[in-house]
C-alpha atoms as a PDB file:
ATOM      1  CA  UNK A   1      70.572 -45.110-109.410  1.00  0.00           C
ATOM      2  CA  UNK A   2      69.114 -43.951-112.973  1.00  0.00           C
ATOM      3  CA  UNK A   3      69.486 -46.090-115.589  1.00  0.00           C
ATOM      4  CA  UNK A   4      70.124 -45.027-119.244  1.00  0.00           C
ATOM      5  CA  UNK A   5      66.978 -47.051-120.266  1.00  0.00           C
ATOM      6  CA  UNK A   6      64.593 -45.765-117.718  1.00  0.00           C
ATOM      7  CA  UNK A   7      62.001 -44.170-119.285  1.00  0.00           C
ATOM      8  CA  UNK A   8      60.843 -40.441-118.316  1.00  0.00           C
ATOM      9  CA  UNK A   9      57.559 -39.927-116.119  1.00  0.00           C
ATOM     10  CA  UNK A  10      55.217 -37.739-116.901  1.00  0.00           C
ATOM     11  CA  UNK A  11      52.906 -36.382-113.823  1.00  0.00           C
ATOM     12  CA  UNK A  12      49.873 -33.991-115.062  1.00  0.00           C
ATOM     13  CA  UNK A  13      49.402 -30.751-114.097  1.00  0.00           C
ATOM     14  CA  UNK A  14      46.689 -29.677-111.200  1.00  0.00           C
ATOM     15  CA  UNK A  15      42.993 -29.334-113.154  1.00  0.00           C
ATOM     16  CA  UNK A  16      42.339 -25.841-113.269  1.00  0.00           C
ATOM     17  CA  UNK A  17      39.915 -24.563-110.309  1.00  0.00           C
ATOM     18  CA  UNK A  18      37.127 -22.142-111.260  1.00  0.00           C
ATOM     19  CA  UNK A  19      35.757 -18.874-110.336  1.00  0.00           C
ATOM     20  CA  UNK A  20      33.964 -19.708-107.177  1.00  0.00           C
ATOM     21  CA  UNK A  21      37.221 -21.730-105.721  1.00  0.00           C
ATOM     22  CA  UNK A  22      39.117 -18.409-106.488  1.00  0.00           C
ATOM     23  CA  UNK A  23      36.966 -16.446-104.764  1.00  0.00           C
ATOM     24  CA  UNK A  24      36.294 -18.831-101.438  1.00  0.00           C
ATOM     25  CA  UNK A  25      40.229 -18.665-101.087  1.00  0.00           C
ATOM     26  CA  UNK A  26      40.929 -14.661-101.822  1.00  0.00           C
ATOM     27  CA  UNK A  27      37.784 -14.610 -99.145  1.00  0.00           C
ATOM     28  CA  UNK A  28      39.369 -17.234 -96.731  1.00  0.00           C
ATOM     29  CA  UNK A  29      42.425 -15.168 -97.302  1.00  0.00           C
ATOM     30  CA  UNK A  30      41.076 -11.645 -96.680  1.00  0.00           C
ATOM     31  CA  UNK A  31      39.267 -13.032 -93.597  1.00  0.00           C
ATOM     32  CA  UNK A  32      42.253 -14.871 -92.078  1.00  0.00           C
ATOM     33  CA  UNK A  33      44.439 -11.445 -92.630  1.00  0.00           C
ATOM     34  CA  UNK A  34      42.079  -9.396 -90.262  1.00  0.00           C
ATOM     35  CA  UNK A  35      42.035 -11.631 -87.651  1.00  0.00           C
ATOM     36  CA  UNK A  36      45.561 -11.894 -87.665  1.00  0.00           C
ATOM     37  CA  UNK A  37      45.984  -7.833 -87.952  1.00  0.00           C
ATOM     38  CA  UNK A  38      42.981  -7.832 -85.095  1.00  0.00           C
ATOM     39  CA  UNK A  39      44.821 -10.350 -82.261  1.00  0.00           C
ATOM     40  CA  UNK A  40      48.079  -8.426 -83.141  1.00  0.00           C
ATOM     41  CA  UNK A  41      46.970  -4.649 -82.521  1.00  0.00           C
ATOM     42  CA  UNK A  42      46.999  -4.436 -78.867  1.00  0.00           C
ATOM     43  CA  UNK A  43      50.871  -6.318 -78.582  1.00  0.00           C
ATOM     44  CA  UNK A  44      51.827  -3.547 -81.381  1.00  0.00           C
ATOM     45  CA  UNK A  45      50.383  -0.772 -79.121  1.00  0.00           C
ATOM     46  CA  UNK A  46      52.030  -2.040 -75.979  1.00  0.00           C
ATOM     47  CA  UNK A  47      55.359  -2.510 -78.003  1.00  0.00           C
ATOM     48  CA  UNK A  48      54.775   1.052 -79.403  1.00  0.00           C
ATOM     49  CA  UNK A  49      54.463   2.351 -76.028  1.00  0.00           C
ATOM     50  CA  UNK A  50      57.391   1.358 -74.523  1.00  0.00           C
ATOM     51  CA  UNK A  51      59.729   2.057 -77.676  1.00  0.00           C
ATOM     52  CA  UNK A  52      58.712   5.691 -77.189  1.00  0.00           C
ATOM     53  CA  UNK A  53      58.338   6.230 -73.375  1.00  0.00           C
ATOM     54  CA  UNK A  54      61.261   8.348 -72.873  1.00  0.00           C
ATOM     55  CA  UNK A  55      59.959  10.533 -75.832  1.00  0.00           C
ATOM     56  CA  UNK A  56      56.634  10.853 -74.105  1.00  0.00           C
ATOM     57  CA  UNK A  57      58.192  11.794 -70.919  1.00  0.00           C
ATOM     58  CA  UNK A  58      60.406  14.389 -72.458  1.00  0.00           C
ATOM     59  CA  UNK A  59      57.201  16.174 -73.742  1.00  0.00           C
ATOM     60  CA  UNK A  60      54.879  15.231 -70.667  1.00  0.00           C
ATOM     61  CA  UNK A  61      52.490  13.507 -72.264  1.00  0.00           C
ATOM     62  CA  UNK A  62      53.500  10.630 -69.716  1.00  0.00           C
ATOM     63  CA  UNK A  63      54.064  11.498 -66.193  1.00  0.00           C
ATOM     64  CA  UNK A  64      56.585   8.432 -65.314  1.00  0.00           C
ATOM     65  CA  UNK A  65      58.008   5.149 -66.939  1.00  0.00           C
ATOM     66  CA  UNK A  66      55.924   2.520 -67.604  1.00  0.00           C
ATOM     67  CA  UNK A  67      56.797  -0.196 -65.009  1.00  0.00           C
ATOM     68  CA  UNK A  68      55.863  -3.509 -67.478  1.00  0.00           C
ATOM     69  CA  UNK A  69      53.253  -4.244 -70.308  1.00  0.00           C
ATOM     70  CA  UNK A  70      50.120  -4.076 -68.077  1.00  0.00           C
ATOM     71  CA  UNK A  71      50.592  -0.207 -67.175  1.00  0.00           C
ATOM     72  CA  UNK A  72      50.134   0.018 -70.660  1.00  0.00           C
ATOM     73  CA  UNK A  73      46.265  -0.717 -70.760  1.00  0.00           C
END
C-alpha cells in the first residue's frame, strides 16, 4: 500500500556506453544473424521443395513425389 507521505524514488539512468561497446554488439549482432540464416537454409530448401512438388512434377523437372525430407538432399 502507498502512502501519501512516501517519498518518490529516483533510479538513474544506464551510463552511456561508447563507440567500441556499439560496435562489439552491432558485430556480435551481425555475426549471430548469419549463423542463424546459415543453420536455417537447408530446412528452408527442404520446406521449399515440398511446398512446390506438384508444380515441379507438372513441368517435369521432378520425375515423382518426394517420399519425406531426406529425398530432398
Amino acid at each position: 500500500m502507498i502512502t501519501a507521505n512516501a517519498s518518490p524514488v529516483f533510479v538513474k539512468a544506464p551510463a552511456e556506453k561508447g563507440v567500441a561497446a556499439f560496435v562489439t554488439d552491432f558485430l556480435m549482432g551481425g555475426v549471430s544473424a548469419a549463423v542463424s540464416k546459415t543453420a536455417a537454409a537447408p530446412i528452408e530448401r527442404v520446406k521449399l521443395l515440398i511446398q512446390n512438388q506438384d508444380a515441379m512434377i507438372k513441368t517435369g523437372r521432378l520425375s515423382e513425389p518426394y517420399k519425406g525430407i531426406g529425398d530432398c538432399f
